[in-house]
C-alpha atoms as a PDB file:
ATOM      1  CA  UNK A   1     -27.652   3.400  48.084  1.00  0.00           C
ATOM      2  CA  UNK A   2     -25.083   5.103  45.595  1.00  0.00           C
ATOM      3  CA  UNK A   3     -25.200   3.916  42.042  1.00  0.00           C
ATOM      4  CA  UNK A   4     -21.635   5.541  41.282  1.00  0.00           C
ATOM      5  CA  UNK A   5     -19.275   3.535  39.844  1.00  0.00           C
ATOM      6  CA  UNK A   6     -16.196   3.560  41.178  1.00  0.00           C
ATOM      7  CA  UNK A   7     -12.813   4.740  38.964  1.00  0.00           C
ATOM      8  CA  UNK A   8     -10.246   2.797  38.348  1.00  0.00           C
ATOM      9  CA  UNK A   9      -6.601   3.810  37.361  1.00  0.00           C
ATOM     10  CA  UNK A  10      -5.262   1.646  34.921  1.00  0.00           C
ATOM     11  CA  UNK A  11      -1.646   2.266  34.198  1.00  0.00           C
ATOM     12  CA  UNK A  12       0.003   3.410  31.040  1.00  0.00           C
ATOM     13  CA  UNK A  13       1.765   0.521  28.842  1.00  0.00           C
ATOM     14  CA  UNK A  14       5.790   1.505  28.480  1.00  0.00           C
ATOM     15  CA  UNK A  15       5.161   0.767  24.929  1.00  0.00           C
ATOM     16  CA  UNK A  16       2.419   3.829  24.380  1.00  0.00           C
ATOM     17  CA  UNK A  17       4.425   7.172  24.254  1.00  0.00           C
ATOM     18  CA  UNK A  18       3.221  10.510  24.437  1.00  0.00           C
ATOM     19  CA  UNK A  19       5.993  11.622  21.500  1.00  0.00           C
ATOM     20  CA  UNK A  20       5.177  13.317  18.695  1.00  0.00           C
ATOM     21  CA  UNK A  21       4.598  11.286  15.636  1.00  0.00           C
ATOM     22  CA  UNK A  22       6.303  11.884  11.986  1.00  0.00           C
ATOM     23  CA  UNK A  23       3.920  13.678   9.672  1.00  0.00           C
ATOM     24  CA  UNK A  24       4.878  10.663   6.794  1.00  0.00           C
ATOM     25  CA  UNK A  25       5.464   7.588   8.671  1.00  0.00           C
ATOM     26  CA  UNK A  26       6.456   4.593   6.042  1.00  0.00           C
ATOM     27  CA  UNK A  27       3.159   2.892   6.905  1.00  0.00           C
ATOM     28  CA  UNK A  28       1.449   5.763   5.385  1.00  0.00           C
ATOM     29  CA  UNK A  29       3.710   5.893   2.665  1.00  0.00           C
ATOM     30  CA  UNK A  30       3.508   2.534   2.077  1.00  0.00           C
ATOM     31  CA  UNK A  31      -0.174   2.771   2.201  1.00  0.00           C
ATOM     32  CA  UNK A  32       0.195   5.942  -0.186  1.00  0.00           C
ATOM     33  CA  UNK A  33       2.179   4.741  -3.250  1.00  0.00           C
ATOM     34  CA  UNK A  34      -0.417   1.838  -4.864  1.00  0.00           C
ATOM     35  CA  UNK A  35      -2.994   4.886  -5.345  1.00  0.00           C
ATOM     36  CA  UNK A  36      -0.185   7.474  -6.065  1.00  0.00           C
ATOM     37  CA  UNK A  37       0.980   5.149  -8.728  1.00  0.00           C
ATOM     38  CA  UNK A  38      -2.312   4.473 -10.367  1.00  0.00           C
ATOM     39  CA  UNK A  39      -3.117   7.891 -10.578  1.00  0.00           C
ATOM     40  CA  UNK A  40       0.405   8.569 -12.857  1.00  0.00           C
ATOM     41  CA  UNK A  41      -0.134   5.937 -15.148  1.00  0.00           C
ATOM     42  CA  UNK A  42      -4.080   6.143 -15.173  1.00  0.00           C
ATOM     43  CA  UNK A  43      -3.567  10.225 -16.291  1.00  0.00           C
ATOM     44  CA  UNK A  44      -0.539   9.480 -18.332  1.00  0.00           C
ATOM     45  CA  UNK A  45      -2.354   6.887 -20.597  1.00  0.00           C
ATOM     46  CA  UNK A  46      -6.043   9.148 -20.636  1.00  0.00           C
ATOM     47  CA  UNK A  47      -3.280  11.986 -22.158  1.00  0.00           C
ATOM     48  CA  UNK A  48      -1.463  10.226 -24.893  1.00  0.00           C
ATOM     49  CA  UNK A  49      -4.985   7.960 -25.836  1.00  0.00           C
ATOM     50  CA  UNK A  50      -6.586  11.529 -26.193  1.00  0.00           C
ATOM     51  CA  UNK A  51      -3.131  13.148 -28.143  1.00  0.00           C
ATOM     52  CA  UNK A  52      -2.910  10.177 -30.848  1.00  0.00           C
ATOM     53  CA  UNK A  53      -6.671   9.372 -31.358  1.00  0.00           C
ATOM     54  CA  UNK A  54      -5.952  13.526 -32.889  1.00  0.00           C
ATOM     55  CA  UNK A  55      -3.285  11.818 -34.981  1.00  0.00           C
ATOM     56  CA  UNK A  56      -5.362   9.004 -35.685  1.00  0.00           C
ATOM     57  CA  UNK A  57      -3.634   6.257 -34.510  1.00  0.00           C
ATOM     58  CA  UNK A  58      -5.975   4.343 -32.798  1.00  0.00           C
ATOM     59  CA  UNK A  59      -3.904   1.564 -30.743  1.00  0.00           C
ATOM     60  CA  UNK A  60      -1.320   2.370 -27.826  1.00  0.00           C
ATOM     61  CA  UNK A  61       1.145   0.000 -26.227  1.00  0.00           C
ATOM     62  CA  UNK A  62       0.315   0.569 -22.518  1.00  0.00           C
ATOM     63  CA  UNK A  63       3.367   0.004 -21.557  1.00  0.00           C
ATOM     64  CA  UNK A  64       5.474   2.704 -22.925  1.00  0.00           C
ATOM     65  CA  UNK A  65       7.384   5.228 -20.677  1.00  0.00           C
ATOM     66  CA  UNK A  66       5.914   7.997 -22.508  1.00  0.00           C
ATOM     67  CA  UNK A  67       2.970   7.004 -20.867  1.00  0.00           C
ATOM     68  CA  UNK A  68       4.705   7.625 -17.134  1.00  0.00           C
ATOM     69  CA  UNK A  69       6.239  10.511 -18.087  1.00  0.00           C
ATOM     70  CA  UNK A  70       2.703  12.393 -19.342  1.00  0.00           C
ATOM     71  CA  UNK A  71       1.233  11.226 -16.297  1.00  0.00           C
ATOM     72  CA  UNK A  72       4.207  12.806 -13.890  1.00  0.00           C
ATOM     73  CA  UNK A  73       4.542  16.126 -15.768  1.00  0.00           C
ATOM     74  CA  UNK A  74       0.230  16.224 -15.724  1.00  0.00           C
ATOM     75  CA  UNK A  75       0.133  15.434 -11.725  1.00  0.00           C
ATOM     76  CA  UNK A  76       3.435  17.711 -11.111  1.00  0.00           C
ATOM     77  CA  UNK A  77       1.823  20.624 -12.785  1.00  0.00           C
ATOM     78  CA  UNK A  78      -1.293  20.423 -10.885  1.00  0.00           C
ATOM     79  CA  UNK A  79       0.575  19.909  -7.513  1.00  0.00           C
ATOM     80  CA  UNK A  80       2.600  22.651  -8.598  1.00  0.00           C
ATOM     81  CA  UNK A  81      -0.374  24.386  -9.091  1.00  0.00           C
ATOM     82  CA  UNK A  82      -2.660  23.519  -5.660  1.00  0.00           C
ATOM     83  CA  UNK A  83       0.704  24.983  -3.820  1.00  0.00           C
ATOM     84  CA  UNK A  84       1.290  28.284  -5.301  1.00  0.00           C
ATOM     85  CA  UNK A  85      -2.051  29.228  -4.922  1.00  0.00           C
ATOM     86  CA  UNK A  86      -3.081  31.348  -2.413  1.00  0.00           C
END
């Protein structure tokens, strides 16, 4: 008696292709941009909290573009910086 399976070939679907896939596909960007986004504004507001409790003001509007803007020139700098290095 053989206990060997025996192999089946199953075919291929038409809708499963071999091709080579884009390395950002807009389900990964649209995956990407929720976390992307909180990390801006999360850095943004930790910078200006930290820059006017020096000033002593002690209450921020959260909603202030100042606070995007801190958080895209912090995150640009440090992607700036993760590239150039070697």
């Amino acid at each position: 008696m053989s206990t060997d399976t025996p192999v089946i070939d199953t075919p291929v679907p038409a809708s499963v292709s071999s091709a080579p896939r884009p390395p950002f596909s807009l389900d990964a960007i649209s995956k990407l941009w929720l976390p992307i986004l909180a990390a801006v504004y999360g850095s943004g507001y930790v910078i200006v909290s930290i820059y006017h409790s020096s000033l002593g003001l002690n209450e921020i509007s959260p909603l202030r573009p100042q606070v995007a803007a801190a958080g895209v020139v912090f995150l640009a700098s440090i992607a700036v910086a993760l590239f150039i290095r070697e």
